[in-house]
PDB file of N, CA and C in Angstrom:
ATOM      1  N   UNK A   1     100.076 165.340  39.341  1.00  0.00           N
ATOM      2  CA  UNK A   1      98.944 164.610  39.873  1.00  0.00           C
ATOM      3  C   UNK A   1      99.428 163.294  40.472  1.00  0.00           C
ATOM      4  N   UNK A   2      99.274 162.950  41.689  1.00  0.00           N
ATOM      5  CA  UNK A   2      99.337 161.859  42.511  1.00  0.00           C
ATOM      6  C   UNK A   2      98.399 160.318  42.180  1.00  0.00           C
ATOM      7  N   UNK A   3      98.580 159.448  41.928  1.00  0.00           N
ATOM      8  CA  UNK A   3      97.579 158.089  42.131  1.00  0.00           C
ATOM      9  C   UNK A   3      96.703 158.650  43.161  1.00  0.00           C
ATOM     10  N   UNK A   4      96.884 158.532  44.256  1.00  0.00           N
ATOM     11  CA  UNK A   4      96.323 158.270  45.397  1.00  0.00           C
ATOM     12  C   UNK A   4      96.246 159.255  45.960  1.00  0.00           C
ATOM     13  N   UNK A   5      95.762 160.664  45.572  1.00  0.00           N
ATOM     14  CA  UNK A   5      95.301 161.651  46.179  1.00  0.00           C
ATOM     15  C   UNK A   5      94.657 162.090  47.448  1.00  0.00           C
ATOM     16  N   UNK A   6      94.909 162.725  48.385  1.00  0.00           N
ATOM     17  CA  UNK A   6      94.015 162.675  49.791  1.00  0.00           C
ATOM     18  C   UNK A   6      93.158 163.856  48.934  1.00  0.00           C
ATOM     19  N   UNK A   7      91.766 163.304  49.471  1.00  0.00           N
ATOM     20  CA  UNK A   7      90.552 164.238  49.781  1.00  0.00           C
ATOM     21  C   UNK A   7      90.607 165.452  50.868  1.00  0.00           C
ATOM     22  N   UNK A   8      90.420 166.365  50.645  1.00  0.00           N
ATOM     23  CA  UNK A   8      90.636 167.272  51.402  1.00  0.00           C
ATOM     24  C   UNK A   8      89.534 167.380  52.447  1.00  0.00           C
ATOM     25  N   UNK A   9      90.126 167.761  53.747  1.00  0.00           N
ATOM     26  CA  UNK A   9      88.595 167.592  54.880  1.00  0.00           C
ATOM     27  C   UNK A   9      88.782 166.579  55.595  1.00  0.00           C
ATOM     28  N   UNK A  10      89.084 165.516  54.926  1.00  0.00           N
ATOM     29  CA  UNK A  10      89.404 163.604  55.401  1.00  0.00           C
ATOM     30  C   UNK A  10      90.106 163.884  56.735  1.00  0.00           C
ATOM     31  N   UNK A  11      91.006 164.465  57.409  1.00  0.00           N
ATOM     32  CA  UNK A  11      91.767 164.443  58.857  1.00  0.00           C
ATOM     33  C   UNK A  11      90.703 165.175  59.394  1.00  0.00           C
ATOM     34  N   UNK A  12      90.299 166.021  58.888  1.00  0.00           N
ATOM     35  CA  UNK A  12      89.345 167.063  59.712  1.00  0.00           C
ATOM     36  C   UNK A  12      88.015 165.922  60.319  1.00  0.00           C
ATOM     37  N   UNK A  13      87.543 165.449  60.198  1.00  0.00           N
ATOM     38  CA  UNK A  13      86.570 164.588  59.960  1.00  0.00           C
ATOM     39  C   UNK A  13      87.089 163.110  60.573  1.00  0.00           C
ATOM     40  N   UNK A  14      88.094 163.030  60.747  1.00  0.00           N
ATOM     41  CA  UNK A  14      88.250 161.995  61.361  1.00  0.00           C
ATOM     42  C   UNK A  14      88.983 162.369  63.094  1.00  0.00           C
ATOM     43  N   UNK A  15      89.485 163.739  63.206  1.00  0.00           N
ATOM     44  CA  UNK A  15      89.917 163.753  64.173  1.00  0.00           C
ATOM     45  C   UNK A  15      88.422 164.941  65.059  1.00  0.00           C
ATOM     46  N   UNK A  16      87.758 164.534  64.547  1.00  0.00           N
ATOM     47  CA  UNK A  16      86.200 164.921  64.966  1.00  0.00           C
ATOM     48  C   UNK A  16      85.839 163.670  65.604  1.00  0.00           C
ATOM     49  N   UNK A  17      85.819 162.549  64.547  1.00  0.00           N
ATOM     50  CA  UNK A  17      85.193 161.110  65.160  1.00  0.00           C
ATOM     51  C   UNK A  17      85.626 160.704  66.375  1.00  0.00           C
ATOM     52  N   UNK A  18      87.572 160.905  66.265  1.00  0.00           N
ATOM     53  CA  UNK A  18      88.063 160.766  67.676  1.00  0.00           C
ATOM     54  C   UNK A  18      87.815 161.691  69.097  1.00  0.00           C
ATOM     55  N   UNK A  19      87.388 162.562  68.527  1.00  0.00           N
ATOM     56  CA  UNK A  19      86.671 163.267  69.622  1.00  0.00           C
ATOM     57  C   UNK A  19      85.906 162.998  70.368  1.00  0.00           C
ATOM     58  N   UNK A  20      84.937 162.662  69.499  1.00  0.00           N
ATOM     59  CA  UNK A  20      83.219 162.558  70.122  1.00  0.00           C
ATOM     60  C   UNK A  20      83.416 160.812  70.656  1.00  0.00           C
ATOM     61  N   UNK A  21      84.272 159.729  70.078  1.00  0.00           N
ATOM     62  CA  UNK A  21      84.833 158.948  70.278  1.00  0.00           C
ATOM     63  C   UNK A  21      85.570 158.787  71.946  1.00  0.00           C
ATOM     64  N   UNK A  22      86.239 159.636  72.469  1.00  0.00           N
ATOM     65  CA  UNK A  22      86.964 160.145  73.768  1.00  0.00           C
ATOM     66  C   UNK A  22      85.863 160.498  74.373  1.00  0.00           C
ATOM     67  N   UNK A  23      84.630 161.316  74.091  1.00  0.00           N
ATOM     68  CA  UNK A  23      83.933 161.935  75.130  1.00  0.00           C
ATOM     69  C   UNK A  23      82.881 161.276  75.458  1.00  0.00           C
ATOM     70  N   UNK A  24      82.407 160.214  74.318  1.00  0.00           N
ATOM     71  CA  UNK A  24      81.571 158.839  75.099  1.00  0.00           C
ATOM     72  C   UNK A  24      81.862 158.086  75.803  1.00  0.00           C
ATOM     73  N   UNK A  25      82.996 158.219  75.603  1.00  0.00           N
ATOM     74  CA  UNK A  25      84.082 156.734  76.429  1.00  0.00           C
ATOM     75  C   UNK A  25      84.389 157.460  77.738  1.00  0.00           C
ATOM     76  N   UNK A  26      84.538 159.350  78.315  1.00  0.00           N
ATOM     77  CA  UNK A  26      84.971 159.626  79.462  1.00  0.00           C
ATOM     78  C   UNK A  26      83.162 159.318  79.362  1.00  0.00           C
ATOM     79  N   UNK A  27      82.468 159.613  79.564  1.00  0.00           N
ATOM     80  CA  UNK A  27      80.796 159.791  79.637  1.00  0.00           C
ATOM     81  C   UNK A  27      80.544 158.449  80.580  1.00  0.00           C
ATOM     82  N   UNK A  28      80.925 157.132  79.419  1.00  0.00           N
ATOM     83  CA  UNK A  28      80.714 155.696  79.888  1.00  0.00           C
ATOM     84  C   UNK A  28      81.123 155.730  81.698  1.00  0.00           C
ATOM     85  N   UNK A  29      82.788 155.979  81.092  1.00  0.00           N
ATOM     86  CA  UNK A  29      83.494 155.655  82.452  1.00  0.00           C
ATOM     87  C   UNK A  29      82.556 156.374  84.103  1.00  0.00           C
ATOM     88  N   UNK A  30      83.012 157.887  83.857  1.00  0.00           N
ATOM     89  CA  UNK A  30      82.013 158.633  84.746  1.00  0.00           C
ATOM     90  C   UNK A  30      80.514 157.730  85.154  1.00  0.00           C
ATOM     91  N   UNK A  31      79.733 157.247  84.497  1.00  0.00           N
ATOM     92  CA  UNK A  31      78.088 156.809  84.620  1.00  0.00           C
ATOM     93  C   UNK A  31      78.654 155.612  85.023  1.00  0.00           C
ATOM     94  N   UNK A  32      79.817 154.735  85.099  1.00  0.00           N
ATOM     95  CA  UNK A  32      80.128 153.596  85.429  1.00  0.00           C
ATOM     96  C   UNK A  32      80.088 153.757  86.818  1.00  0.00           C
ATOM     97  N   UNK A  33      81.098 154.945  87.199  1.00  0.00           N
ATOM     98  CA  UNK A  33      81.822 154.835  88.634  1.00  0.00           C
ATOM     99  C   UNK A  33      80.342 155.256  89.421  1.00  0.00           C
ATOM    100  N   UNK A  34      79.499 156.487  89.216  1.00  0.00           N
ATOM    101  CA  UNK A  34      78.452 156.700  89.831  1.00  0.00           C
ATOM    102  C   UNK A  34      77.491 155.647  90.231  1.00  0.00           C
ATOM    103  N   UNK A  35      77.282 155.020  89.145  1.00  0.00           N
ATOM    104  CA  UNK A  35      76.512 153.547  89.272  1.00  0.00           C
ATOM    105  C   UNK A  35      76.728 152.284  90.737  1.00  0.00           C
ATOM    106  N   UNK A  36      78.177 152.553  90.349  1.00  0.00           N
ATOM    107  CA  UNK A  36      78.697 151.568  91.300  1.00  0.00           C
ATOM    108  C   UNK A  36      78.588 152.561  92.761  1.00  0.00           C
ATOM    109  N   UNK A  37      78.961 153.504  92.898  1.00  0.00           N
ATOM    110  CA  UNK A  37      78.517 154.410  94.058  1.00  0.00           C
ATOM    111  C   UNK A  37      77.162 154.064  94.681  1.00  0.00           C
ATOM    112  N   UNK A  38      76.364 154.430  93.965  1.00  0.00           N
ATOM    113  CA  UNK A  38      75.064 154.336  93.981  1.00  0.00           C
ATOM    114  C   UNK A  38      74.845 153.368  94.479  1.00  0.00           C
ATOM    115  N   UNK A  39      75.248 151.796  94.185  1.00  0.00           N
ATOM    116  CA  UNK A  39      74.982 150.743  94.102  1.00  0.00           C
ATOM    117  C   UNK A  39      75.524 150.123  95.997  1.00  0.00           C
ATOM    118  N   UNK A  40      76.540 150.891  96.069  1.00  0.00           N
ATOM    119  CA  UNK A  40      77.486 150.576  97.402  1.00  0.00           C
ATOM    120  C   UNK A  40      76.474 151.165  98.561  1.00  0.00           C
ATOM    121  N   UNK A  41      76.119 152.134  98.244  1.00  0.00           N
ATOM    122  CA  UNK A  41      75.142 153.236  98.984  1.00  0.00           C
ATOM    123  C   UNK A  41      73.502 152.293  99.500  1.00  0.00           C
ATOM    124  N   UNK A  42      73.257 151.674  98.273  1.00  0.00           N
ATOM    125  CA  UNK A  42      72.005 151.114  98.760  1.00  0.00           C
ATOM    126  C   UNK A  42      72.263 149.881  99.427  1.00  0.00           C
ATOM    127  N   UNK A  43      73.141 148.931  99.252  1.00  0.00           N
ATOM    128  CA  UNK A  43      73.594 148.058  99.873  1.00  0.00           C
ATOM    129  C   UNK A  43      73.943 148.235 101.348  1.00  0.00           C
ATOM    130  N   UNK A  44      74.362 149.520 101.700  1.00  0.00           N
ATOM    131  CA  UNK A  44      74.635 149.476 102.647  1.00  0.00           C
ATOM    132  C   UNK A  44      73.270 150.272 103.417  1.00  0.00           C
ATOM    133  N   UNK A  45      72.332 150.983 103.184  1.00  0.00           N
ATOM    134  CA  UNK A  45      71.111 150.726 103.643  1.00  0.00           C
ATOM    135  C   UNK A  45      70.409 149.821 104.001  1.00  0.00           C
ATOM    136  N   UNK A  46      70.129 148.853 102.758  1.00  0.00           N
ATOM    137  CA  UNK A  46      69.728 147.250 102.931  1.00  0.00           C
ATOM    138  C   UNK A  46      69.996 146.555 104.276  1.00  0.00           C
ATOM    139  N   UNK A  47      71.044 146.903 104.631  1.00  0.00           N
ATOM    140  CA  UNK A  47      72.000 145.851 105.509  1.00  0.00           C
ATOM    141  C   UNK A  47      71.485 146.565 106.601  1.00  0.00           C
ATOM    142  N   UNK A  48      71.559 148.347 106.967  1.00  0.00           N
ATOM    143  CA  UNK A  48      70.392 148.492 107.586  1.00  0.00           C
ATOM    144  C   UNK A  48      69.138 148.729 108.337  1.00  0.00           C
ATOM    145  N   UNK A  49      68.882 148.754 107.048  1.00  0.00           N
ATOM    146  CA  UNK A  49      67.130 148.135 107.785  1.00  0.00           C
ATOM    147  C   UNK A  49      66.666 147.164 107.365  1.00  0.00           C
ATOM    148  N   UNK A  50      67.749 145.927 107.365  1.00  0.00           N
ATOM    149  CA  UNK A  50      67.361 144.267 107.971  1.00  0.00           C
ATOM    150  C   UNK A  50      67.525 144.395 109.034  1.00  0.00           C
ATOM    151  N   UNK A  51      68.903 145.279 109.585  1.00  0.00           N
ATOM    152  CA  UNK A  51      69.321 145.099 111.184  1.00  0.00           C
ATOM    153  C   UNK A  51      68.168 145.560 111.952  1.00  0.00           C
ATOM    154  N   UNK A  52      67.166 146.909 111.830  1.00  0.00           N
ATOM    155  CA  UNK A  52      66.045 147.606 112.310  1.00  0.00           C
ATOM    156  C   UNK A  52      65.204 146.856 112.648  1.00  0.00           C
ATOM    157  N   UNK A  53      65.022 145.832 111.406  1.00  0.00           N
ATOM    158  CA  UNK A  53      63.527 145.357 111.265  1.00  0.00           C
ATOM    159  C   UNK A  53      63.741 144.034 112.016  1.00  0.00           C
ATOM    160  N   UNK A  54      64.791 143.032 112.211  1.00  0.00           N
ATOM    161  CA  UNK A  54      65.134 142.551 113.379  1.00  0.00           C
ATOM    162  C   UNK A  54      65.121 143.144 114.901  1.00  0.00           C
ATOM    163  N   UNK A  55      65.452 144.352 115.373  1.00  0.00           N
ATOM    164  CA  UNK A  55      65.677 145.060 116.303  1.00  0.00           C
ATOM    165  C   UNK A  55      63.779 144.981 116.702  1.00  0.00           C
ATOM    166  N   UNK A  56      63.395 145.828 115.664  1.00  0.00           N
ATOM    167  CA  UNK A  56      61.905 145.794 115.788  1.00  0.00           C
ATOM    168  C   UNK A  56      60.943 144.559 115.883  1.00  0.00           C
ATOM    169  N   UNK A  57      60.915 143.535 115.433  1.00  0.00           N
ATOM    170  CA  UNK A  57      60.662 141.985 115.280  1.00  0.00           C
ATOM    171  C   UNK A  57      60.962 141.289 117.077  1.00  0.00           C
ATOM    172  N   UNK A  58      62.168 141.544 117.081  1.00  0.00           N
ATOM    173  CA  UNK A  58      62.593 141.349 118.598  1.00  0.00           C
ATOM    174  C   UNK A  58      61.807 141.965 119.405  1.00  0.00           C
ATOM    175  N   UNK A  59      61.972 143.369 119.473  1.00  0.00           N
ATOM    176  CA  UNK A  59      60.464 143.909 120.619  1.00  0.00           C
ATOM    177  C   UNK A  59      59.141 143.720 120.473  1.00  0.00           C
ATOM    178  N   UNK A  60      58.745 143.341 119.517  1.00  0.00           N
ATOM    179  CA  UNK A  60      57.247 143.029 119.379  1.00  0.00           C
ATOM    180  C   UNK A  60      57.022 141.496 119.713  1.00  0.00           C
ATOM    181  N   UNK A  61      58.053 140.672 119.649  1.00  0.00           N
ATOM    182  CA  UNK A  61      57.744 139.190 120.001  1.00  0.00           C
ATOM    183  C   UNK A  61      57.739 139.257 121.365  1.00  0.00           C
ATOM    184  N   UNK A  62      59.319 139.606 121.585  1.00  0.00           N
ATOM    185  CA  UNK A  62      59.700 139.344 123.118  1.00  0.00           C
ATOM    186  C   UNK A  62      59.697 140.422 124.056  1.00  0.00           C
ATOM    187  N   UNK A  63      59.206 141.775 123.524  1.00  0.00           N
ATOM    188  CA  UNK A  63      58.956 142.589 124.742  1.00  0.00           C
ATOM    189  C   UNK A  63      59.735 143.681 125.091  1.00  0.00           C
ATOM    190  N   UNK A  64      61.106 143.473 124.263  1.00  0.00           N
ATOM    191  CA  UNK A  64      62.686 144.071 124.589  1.00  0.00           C
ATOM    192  C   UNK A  64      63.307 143.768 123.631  1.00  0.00           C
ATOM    193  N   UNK A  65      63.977 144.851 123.345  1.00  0.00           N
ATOM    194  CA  UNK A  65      65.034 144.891 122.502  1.00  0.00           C
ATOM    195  C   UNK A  65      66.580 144.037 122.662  1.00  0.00           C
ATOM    196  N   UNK A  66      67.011 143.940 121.612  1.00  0.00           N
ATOM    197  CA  UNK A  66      67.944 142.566 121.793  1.00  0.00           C
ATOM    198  C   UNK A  66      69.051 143.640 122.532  1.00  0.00           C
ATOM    199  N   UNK A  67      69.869 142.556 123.305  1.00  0.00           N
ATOM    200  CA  UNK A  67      70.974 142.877 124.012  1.00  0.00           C
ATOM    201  C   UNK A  67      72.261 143.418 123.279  1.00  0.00           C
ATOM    202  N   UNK A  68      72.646 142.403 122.029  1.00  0.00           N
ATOM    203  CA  UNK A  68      73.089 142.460 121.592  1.00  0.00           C
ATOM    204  C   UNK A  68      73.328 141.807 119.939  1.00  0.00           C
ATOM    205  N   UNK A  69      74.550 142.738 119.177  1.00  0.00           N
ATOM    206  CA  UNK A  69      74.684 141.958 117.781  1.00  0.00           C
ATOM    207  C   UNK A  69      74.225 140.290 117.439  1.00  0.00           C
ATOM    208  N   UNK A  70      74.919 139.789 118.800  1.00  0.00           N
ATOM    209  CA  UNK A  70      75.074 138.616 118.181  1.00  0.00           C
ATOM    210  C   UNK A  70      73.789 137.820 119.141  1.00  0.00           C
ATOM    211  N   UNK A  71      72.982 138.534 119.529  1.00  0.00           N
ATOM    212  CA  UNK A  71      71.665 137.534 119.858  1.00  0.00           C
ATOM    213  C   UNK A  71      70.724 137.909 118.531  1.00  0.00           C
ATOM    214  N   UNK A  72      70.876 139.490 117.470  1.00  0.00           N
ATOM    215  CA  UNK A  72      69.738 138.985 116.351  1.00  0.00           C
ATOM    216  C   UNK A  72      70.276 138.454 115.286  1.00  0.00           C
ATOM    217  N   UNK A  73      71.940 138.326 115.531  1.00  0.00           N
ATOM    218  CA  UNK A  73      72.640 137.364 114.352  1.00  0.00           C
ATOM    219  C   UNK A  73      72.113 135.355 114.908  1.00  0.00           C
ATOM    220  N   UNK A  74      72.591 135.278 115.897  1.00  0.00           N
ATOM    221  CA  UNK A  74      71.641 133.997 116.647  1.00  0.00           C
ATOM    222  C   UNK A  74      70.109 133.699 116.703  1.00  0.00           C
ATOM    223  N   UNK A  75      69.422 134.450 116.975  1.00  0.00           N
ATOM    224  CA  UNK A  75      67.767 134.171 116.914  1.00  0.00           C
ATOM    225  C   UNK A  75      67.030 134.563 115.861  1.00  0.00           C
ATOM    226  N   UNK A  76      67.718 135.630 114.917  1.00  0.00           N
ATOM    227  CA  UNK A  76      66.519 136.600 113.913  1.00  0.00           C
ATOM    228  C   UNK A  76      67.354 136.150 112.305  1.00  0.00           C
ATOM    229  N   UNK A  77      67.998 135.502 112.114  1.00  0.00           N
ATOM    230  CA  UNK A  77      68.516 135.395 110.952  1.00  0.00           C
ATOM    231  C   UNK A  77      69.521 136.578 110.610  1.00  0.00           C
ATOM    232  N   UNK A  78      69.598 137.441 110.390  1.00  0.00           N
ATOM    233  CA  UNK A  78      70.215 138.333 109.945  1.00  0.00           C
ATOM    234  C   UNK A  78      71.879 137.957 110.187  1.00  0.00           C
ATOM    235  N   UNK A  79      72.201 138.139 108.463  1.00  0.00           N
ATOM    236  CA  UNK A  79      73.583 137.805 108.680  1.00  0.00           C
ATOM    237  C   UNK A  79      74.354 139.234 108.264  1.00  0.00           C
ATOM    238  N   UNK A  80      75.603 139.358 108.102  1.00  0.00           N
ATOM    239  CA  UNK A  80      76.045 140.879 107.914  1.00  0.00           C
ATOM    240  C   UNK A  80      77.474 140.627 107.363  1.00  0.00           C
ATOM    241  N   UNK A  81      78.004 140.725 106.046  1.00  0.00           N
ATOM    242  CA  UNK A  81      79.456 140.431 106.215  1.00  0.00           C
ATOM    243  C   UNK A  81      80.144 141.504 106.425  1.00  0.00           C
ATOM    244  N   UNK A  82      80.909 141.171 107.803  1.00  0.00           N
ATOM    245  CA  UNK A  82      81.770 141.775 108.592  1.00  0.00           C
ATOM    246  C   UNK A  82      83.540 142.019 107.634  1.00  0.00           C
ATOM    247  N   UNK A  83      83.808 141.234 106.680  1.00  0.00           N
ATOM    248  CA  UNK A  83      84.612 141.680 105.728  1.00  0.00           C
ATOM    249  C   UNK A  83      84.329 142.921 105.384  1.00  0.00           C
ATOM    250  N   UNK A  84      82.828 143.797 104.870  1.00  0.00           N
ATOM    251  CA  UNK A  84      82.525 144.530 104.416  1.00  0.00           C
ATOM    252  C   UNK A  84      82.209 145.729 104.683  1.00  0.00           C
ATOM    253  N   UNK A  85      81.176 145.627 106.013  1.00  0.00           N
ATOM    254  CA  UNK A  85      80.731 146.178 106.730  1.00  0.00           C
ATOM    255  C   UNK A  85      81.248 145.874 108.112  1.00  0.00           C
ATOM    256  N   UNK A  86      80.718 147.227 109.466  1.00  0.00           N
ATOM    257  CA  UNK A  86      81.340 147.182 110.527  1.00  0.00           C
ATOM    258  C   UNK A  86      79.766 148.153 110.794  1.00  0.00           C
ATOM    259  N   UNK A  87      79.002 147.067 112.016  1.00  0.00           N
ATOM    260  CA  UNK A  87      78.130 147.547 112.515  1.00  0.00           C
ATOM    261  C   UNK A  87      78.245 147.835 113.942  1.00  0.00           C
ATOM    262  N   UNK A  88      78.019 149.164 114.002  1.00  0.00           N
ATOM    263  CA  UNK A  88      77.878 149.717 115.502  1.00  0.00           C
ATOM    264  C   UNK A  88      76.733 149.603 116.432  1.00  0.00           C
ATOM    265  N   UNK A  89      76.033 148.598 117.399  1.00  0.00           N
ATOM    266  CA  UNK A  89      75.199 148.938 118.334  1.00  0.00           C
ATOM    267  C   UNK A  89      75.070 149.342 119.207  1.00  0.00           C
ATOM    268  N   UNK A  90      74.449 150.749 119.429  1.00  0.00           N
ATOM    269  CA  UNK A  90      74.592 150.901 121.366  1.00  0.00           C
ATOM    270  C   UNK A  90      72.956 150.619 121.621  1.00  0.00           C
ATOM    271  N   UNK A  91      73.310 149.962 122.881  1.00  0.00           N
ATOM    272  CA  UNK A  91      72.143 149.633 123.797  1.00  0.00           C
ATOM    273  C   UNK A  91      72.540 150.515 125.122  1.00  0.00           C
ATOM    274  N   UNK A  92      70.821 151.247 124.753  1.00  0.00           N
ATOM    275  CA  UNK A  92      70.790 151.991 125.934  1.00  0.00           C
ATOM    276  C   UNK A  92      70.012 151.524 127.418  1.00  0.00           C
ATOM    277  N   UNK A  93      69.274 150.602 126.892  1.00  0.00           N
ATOM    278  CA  UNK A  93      68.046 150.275 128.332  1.00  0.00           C
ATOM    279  C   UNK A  93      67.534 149.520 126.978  1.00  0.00           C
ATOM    280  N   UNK A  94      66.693 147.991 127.747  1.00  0.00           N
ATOM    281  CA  UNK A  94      65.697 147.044 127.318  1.00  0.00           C
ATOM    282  C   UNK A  94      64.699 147.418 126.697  1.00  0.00           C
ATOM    283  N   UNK A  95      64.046 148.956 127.123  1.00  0.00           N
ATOM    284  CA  UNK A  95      62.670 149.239 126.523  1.00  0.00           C
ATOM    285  C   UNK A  95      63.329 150.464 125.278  1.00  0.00           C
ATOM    286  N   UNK A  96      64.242 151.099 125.523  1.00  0.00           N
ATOM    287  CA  UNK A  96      64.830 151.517 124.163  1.00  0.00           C
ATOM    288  C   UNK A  96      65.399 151.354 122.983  1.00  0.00           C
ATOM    289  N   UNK A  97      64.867 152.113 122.459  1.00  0.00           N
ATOM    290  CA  UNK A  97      65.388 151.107 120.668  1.00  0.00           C
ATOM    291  C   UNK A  97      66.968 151.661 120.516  1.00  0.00           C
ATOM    292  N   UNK A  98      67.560 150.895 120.357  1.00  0.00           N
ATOM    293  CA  UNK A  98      69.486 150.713 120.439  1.00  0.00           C
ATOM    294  C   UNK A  98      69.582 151.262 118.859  1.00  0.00           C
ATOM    295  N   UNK A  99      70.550 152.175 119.158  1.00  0.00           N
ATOM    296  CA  UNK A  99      71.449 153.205 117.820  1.00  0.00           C
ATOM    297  C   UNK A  99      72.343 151.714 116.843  1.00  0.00           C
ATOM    298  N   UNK A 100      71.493 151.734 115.809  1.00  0.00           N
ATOM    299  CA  UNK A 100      72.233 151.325 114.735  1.00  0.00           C
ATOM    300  C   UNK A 100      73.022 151.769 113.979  1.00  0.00           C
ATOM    301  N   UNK A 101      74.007 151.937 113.642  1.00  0.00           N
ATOM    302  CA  UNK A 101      75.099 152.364 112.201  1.00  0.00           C
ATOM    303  C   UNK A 101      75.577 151.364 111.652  1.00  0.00           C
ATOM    304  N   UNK A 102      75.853 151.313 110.494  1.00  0.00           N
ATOM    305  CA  UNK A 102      76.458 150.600 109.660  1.00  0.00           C
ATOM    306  C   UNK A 102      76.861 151.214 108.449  1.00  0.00           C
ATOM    307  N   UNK A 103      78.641 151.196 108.971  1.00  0.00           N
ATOM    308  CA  UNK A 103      79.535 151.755 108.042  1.00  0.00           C
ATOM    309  C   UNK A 103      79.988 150.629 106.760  1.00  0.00           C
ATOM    310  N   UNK A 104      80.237 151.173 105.564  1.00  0.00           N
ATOM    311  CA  UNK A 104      81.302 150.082 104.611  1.00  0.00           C
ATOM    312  C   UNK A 104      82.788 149.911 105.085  1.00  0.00           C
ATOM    313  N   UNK A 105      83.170 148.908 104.910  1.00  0.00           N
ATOM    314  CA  UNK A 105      84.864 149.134 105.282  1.00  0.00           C
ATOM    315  C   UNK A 105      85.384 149.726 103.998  1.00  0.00           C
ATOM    316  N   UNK A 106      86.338 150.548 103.964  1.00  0.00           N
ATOM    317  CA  UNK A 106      87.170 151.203 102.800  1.00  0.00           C
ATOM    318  C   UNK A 106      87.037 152.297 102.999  1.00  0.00           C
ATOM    319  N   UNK A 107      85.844 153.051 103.829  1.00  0.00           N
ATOM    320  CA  UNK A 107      85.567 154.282 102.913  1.00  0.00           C
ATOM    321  C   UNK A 107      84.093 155.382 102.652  1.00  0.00           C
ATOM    322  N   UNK A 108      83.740 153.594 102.616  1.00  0.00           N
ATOM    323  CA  UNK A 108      81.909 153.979 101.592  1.00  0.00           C
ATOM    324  C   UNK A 108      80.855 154.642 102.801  1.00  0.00           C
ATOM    325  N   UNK A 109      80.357 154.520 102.553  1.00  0.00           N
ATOM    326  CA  UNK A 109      78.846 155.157 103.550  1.00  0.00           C
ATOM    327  C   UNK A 109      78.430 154.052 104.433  1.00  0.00           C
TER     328      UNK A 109
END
C-alpha cells in the first residue's frame, strides 16, 4: 500500500477537461475571426452608402451629380480613409448616377 495512492479514473477525467478545454478555446478563436469579418464587411458598406447618399444629396441640391471624388470630399463632408479603402468612381454624364465601389485594401470586400 502506497501513502499517496492515485484514484483511479483521475487522468481519465482530467484529460476530458482538456478536451472540452481545447474545443472552447478553437470555438472562441473561430467566433473571434468571423466577428471581425463581419465587422470589416459592414464598415465597408458604411463607407458606401455615405458615398451614395452624398452622390444623391448632390443631385437633389444642385441638379447633377458630382464630377468627381474630390468635389463630395470638398463640398459634402464625406471623408474616406484612403489607407484603407480605395474608392472607384465612374462618371458617366451629369444627369447619371456615377458607379460607386469601394474596395478594402488587403483583401476585404
Amino acid at each position: 500500500m502506497h501513502l499517496y495512492e492515485r484514484v483511479r479514473g483521475q487522468s481519465k477525467g482530467l484529460v476530458f477537461a482538456i478536451l472540452v478545454f481545447a474545443l472552447l478555446a478553437g470555438f472562441l478563436l473561430i467566433s473571434l475571426g468571423t466577428a471581425a469579418h463581419r465587422n470589416e464587411v459592414r464598415e465597408t458598406e458604411t463607407v458606401t452608402s455615405a458615398l451614395q447618399r452624398a452622390v444623391v444629396t448632390c443631385y437633389a441640391v444642385e441638379g447633377k451629380y458630382p464630377p468627381s471624388l474630390d468635389y463630395i470630399y470638398e463640398n459634402y463632408g464625406v471623408r474616406v480613409d484612403s489607407s484603407r479603402y480605395v474608392v472607384f468612381y465612374d462618371v458617366i454624364a451629369a444627369n447619371v448616377m456615377p458607379s460607386i465601389q469601394v474596395m478594402r485594401i488587403g483583401g476585404g470586400s
